[in-house]
N, C-alpha and C. Protein backbone atom coordinates (compact mmCIF):
# COMPACT_ATOMS: atom_id res chain seq x y z
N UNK A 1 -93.85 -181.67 -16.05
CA UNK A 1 -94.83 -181.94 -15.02
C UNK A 1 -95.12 -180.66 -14.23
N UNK A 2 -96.18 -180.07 -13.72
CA UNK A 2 -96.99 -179.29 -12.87
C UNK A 2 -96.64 -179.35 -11.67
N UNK A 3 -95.94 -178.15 -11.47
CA UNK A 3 -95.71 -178.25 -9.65
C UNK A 3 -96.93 -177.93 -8.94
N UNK A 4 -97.13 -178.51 -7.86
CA UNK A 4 -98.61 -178.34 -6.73
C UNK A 4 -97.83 -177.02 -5.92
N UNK A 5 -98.61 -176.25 -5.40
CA UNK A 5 -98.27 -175.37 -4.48
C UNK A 5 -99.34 -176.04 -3.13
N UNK A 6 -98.26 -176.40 -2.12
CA UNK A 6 -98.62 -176.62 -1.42
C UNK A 6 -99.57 -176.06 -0.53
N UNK A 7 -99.62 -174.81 -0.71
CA UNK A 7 -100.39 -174.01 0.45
C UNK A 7 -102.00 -174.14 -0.63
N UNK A 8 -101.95 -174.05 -1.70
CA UNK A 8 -103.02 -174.42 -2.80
C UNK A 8 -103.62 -175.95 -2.23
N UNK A 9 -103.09 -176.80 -2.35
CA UNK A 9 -103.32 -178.05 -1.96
C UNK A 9 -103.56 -178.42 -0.75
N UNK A 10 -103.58 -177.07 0.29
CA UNK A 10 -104.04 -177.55 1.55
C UNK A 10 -105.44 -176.66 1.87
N UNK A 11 -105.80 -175.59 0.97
CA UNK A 11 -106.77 -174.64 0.84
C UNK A 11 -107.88 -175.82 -0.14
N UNK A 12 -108.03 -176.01 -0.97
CA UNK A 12 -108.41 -177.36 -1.81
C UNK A 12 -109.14 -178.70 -0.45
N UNK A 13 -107.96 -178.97 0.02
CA UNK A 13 -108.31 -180.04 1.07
C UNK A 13 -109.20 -179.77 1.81
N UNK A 14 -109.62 -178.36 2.88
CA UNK A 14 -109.98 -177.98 3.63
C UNK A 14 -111.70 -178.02 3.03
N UNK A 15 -111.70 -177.05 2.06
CA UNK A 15 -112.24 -177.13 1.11
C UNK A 15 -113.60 -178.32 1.19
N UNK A 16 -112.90 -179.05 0.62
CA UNK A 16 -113.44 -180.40 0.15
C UNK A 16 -113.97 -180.94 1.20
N UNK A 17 -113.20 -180.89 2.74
CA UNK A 17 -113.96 -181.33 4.07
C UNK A 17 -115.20 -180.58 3.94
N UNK A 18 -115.24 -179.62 4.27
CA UNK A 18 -115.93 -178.83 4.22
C UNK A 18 -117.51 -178.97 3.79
N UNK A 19 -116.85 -179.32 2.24
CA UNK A 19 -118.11 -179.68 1.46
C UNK A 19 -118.52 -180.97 1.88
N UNK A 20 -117.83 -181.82 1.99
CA UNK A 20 -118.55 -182.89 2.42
C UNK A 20 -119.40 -182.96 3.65
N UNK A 21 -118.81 -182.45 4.63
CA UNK A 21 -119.71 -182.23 5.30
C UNK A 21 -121.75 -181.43 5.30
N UNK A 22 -121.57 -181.34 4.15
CA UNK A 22 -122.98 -180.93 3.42
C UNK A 22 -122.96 -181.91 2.48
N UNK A 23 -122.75 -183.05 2.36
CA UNK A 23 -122.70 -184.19 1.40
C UNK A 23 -122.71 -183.46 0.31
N UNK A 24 -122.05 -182.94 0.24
CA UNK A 24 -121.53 -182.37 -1.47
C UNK A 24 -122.56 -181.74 -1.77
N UNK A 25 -123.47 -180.75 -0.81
CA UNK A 25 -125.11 -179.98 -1.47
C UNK A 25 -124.76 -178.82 -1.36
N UNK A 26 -124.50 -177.96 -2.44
CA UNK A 26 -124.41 -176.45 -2.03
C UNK A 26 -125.87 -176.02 -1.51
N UNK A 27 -126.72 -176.46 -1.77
CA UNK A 27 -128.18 -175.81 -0.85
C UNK A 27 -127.85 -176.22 0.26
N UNK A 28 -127.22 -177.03 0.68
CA UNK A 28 -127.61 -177.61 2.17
C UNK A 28 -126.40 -176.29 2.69
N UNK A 29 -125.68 -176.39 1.81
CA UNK A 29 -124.39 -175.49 2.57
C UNK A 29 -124.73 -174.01 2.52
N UNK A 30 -125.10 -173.25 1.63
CA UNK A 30 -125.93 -172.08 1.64
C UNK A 30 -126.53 -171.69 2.87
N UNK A 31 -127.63 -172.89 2.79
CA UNK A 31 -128.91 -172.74 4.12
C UNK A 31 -127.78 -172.73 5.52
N UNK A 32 -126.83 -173.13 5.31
CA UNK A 32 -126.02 -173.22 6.35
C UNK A 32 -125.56 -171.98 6.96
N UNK A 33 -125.14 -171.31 5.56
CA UNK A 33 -124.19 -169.91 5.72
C UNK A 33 -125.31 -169.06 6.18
N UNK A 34 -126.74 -168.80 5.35
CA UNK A 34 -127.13 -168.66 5.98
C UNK A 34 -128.00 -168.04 7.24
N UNK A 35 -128.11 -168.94 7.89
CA UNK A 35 -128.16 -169.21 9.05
C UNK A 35 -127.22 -169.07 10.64
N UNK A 36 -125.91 -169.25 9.60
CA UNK A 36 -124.79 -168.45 10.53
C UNK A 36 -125.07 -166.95 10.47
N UNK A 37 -125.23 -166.62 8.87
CA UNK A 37 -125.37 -164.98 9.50
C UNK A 37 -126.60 -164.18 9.99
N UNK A 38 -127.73 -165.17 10.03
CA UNK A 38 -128.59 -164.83 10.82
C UNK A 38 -128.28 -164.57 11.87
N UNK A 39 -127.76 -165.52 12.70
CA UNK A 39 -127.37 -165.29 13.84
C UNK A 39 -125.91 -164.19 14.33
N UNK A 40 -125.41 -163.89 13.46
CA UNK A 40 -124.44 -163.00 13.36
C UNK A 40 -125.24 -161.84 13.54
N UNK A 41 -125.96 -161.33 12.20
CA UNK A 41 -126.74 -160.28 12.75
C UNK A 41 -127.01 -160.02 14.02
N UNK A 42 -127.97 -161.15 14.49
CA UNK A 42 -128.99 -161.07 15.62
C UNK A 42 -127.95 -160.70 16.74
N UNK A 43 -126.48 -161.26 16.62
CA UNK A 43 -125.68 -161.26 18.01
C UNK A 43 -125.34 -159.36 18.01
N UNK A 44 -125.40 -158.71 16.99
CA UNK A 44 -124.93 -157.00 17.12
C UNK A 44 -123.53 -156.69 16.98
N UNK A 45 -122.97 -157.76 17.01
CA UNK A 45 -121.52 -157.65 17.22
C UNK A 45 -120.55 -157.29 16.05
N UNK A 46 -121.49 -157.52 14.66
CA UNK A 46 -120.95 -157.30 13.27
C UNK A 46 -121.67 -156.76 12.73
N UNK A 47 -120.58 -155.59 11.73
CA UNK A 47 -121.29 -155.09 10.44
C UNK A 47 -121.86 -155.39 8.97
N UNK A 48 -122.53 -155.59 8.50
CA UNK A 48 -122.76 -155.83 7.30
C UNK A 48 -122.88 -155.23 6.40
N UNK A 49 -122.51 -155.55 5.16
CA UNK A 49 -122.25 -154.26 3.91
C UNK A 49 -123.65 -154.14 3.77
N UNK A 50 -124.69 -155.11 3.56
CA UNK A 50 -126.12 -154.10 2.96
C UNK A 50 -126.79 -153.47 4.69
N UNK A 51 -125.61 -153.84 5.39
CA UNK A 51 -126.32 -152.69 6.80
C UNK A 51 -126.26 -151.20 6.32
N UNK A 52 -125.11 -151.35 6.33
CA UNK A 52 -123.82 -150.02 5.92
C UNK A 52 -124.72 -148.91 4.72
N UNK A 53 -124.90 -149.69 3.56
CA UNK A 53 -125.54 -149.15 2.39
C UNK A 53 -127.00 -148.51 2.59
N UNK A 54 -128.03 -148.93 3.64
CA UNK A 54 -129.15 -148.53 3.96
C UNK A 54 -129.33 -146.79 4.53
């Protein structure tokens, strides 16, 4: 039998909230991300690698 690694099985769990919370839509979750880093940008406070590369 297959041992679970627990710390695996709690990364998995999190996971899965996660997704559900976008009813299981990676577009919905995408548009999500995003949108967070829109606003990341906009706040100045972080770098971004295709900032960096320009």
């Amino acid at each position: 039998m297959k041992k679970t690694d627990p710390l695996i099985d709690e990364i998995r769990q999190i996971r899965h909230e996660i997704s559900a919370e976008f009813d299981h839509d990676p577009k919905k979750m995408y548009a999500y991300y995003k949108q967070v880093e829109k606003e990341l940008k906009a706040s100045g406070q972080y770098t971004f690698l295709e900032d960096q590369q320009a």
